[in-house]
C-alpha atoms as a PDB file:
ATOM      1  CA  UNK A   1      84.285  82.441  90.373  1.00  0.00           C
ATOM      2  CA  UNK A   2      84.560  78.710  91.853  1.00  0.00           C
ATOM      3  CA  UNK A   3      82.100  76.255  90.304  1.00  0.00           C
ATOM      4  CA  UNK A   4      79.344  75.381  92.634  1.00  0.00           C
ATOM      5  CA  UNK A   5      79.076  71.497  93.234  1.00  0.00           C
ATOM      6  CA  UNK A   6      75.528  70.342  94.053  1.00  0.00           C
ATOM      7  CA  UNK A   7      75.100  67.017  95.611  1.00  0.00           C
ATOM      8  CA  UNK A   8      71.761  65.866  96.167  1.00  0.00           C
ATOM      9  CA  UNK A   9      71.268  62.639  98.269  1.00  0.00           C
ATOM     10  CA  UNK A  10      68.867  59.985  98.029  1.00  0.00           C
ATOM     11  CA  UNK A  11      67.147  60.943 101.772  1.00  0.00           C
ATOM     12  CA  UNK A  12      66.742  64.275  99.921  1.00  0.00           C
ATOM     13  CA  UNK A  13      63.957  63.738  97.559  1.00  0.00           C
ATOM     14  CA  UNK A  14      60.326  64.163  98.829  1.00  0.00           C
ATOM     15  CA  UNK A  15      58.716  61.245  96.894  1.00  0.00           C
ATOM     16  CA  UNK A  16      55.514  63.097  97.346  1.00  0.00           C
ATOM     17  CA  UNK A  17      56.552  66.035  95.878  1.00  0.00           C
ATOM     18  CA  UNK A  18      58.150  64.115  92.647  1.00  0.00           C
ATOM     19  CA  UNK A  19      54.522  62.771  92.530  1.00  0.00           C
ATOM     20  CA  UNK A  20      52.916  65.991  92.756  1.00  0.00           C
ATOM     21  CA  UNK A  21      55.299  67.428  90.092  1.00  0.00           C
ATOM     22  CA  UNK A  22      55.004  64.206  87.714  1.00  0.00           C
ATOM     23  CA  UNK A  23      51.001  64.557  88.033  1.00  0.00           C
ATOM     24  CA  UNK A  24      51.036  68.269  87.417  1.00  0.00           C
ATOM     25  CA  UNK A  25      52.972  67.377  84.187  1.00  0.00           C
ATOM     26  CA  UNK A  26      51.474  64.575  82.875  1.00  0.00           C
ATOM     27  CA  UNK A  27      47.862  66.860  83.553  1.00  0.00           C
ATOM     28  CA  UNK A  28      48.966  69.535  81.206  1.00  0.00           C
ATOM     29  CA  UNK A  29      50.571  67.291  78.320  1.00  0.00           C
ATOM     30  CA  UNK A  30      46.798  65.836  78.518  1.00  0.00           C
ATOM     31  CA  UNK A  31      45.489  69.345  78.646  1.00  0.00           C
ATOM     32  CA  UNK A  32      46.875  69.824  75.194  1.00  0.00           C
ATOM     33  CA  UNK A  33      45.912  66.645  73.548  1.00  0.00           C
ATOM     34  CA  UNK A  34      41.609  67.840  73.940  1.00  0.00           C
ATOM     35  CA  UNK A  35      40.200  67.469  70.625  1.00  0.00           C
ATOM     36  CA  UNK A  36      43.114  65.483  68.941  1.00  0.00           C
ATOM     37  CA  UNK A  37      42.454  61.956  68.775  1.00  0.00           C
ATOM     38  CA  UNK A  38      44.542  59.201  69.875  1.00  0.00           C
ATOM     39  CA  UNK A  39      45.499  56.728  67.306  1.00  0.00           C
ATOM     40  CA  UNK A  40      47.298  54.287  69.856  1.00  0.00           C
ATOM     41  CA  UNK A  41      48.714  54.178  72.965  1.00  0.00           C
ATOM     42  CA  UNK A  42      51.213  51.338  74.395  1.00  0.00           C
ATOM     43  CA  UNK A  43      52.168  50.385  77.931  1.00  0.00           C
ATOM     44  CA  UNK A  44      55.721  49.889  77.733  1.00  0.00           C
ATOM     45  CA  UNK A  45      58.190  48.545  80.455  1.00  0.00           C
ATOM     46  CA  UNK A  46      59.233  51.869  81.756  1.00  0.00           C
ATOM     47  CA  UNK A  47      56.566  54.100  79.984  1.00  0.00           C
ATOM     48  CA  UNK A  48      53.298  54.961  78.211  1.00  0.00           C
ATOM     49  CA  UNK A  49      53.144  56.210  75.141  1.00  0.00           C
ATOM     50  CA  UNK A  50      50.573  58.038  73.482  1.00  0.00           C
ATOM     51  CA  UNK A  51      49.982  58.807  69.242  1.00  0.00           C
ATOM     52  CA  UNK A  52      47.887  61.295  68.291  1.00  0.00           C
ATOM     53  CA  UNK A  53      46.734  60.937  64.210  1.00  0.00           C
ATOM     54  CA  UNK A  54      48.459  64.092  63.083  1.00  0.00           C
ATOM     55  CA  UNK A  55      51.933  61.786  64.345  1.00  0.00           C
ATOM     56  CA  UNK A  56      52.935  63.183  67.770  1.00  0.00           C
ATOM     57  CA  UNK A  57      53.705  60.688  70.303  1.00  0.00           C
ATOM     58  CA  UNK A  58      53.935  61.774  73.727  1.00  0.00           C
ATOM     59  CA  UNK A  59      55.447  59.569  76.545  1.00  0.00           C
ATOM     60  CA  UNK A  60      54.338  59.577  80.555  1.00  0.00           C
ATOM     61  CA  UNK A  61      57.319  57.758  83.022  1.00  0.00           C
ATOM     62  CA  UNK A  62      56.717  57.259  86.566  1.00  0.00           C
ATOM     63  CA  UNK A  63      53.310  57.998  86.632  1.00  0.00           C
ATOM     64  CA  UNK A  64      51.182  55.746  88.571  1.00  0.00           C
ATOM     65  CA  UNK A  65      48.157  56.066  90.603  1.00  0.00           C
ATOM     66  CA  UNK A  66      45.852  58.922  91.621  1.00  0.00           C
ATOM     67  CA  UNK A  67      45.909  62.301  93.213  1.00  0.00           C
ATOM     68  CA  UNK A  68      44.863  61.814  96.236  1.00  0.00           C
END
């Protein structure tokens, strides 16, 4: 069989839908972090990131604003 090639153009993306998607994400990596507690977060250039005491560190990108 012949390898697909998928080309995706710039026009293509629904920025609404890439915000939908990065909400829906960033919603459940919250989801899991109830009853952990957060020993810092930091606002970096392209990112946030998150620590949690027991020494995960989860990172949000893109996310900015509010569903609405």
């Amino acid at each position: 069989m012949a390898d697909k090639q998928l080309t995706v153009e710039t026009s293509d993306v629904d920025p609404d839908a890439l915000r939908e998607a990065e909400f829906l994400q960033t919603q459940m990596i919250l989801d899991t972090l109830v009853g952990k507690t957060v020993a810092s977060a930091q606002i970096e250039e392209t990112r946030i990131a998150v620590s949690t005491t027991d020494g995960l560190t989860f990172f949000f990108y893109g996310f900015m604003g509010g569903r609405g």
